[in-house]
C-alpha atoms as a PDB file:
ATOM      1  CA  UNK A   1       7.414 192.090 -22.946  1.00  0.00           C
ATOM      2  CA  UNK A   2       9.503 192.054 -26.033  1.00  0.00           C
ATOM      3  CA  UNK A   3       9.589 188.511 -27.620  1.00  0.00           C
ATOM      4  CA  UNK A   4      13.337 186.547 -28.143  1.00  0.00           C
ATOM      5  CA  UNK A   5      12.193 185.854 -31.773  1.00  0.00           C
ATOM      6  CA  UNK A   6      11.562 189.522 -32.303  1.00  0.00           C
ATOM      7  CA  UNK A   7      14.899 190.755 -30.887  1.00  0.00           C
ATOM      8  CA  UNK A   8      16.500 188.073 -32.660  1.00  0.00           C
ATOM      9  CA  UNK A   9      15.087 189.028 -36.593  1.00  0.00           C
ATOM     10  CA  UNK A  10      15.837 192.612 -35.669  1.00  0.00           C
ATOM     11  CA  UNK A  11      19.320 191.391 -34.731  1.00  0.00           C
ATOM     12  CA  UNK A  12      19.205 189.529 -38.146  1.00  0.00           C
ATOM     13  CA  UNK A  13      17.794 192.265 -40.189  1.00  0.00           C
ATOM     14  CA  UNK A  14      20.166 195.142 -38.932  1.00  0.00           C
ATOM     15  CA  UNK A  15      23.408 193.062 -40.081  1.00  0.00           C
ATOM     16  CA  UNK A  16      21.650 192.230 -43.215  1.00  0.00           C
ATOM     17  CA  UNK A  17      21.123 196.375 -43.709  1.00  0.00           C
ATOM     18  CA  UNK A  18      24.722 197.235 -42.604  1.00  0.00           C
ATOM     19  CA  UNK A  19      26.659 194.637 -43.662  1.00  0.00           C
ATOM     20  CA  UNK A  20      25.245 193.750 -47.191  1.00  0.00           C
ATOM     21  CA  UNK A  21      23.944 197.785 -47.639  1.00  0.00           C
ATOM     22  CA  UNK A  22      27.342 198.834 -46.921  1.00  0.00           C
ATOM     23  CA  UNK A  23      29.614 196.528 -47.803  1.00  0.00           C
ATOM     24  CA  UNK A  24      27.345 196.213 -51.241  1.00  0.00           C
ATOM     25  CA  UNK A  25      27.253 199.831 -51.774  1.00  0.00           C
ATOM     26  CA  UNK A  26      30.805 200.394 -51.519  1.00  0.00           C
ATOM     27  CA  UNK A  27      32.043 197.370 -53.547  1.00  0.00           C
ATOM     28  CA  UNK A  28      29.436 198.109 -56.215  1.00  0.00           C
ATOM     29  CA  UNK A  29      30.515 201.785 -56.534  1.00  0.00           C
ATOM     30  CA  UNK A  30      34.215 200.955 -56.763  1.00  0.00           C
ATOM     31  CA  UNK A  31      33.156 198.705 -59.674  1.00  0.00           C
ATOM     32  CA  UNK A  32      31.270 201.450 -61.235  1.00  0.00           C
ATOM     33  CA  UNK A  33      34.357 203.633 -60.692  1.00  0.00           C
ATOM     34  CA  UNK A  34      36.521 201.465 -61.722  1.00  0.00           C
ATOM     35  CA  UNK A  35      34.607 201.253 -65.486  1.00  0.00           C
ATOM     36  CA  UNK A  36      33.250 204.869 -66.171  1.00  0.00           C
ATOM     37  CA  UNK A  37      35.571 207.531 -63.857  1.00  0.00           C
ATOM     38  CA  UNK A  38      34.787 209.101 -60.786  1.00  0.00           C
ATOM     39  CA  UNK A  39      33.181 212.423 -62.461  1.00  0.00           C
ATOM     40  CA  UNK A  40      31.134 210.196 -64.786  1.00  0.00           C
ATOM     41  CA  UNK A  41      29.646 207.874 -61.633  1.00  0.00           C
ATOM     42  CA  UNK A  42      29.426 211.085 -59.513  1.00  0.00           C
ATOM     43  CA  UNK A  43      27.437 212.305 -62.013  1.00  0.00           C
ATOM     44  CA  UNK A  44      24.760 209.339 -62.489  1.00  0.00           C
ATOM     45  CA  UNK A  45      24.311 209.201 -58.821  1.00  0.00           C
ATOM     46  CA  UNK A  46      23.594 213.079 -58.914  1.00  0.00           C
ATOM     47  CA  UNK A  47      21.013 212.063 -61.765  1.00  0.00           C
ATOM     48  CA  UNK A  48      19.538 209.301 -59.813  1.00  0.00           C
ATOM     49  CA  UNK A  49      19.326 211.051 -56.854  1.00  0.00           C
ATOM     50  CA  UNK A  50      17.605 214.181 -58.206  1.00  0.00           C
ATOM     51  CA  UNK A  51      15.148 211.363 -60.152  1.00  0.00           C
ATOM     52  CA  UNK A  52      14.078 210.038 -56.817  1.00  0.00           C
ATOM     53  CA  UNK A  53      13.955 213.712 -55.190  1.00  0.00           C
ATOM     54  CA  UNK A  54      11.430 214.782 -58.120  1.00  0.00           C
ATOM     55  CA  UNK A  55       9.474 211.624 -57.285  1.00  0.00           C
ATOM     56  CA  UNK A  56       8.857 212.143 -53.774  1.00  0.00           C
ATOM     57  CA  UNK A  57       8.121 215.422 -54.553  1.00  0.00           C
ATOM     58  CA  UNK A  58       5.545 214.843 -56.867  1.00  0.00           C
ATOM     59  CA  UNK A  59       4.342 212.056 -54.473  1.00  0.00           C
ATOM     60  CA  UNK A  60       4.207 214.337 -51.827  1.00  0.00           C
ATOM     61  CA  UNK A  61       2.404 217.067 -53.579  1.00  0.00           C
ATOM     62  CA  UNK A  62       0.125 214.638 -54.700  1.00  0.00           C
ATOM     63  CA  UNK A  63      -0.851 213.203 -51.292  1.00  0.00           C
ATOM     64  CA  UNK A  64      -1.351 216.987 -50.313  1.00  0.00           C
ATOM     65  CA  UNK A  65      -3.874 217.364 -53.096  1.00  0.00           C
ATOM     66  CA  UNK A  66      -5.400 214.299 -52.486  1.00  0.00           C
ATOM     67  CA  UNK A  67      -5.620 215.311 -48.579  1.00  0.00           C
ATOM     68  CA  UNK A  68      -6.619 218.730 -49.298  1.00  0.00           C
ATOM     69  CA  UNK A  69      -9.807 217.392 -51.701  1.00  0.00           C
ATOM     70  CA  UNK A  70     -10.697 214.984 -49.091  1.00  0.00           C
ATOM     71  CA  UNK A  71     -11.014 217.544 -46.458  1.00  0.00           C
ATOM     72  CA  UNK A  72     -12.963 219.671 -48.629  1.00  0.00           C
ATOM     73  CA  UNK A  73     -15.743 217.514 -49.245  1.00  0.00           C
ATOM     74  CA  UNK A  74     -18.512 217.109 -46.731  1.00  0.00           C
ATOM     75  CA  UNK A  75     -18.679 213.721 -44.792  1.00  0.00           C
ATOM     76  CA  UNK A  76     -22.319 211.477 -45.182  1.00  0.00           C
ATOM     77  CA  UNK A  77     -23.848 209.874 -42.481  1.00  0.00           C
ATOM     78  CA  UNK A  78     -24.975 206.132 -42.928  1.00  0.00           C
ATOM     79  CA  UNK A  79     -28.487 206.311 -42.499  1.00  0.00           C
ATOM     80  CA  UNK A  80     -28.071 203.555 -39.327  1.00  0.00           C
ATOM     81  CA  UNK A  81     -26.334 207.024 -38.007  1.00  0.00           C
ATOM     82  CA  UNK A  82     -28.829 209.556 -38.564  1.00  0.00           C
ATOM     83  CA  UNK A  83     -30.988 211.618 -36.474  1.00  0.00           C
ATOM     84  CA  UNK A  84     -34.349 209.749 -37.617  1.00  0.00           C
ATOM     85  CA  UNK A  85     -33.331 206.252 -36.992  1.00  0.00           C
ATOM     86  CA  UNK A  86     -31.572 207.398 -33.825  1.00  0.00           C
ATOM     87  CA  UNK A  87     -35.224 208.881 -32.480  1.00  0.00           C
ATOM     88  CA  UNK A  88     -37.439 206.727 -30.297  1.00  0.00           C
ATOM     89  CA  UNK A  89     -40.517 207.293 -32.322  1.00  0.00           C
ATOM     90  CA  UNK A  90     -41.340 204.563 -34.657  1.00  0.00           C
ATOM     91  CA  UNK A  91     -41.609 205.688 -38.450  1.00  0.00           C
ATOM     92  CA  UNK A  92     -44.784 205.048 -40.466  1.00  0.00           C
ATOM     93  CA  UNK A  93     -45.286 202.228 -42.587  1.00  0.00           C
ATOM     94  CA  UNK A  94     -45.378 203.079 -46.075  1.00  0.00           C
ATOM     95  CA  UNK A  95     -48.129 200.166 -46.419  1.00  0.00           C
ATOM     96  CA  UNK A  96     -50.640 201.758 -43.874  1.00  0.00           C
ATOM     97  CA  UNK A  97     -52.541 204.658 -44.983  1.00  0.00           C
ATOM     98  CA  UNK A  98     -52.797 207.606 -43.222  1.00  0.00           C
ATOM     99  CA  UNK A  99     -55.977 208.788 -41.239  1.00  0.00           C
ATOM    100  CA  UNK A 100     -57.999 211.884 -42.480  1.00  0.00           C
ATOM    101  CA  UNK A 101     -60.377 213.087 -40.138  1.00  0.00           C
ATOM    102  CA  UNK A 102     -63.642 213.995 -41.948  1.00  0.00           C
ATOM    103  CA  UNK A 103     -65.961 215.978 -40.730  1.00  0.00           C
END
């Protein structure tokens, strides 16, 4: 079951987003029209726009490569996880010397 506090901060949140977003947005633009022209502020937000694109590329591409290198390497085992500690047999003792039979 959903909580009432969590519906109510979404409530909260998504008037935040379109109300201030939006009503932001298109106050601050018609500012920036206002001052440099509608070709020049077209153009910066084409600039900024194609900055953030070429970010998210090269984040993108980045997390790929990171991805790709990760998959490419082999994966260790803990030692707790290995065969040998997984086997029933007890190991030797390093202190304890071994047995030779002598005839």
């Amino acid at each position: 079951m959903i909580s009432v506090m969590f519906v109510w901060f979404a409530g909260i949140l998504q008037g935040v987003f379109w109300g201030l977003g939006n009503g932001g947005g298109t106050m601050m633009s018609g500012v920036l029209i206002e001052m440099f022209g509608l070709t020049n502020t077209f153009r910066a937000f084409a600039i900024g726009g194609a900055a953030v694109l070429a970010i998210l590329l090269l984040a993108q591409y980045t997390a790929s490569c990171l991805e790709h290198q990760r998959k490419e390497r082999p994966d260790y085992e803990l030692l707790s996880d290995s065969e040998e500690s997984k086997s029933e047999e007890p190991k030797e003792v390093l202190d304890e010397k071994p047995t030779s039979k002598t005839t």
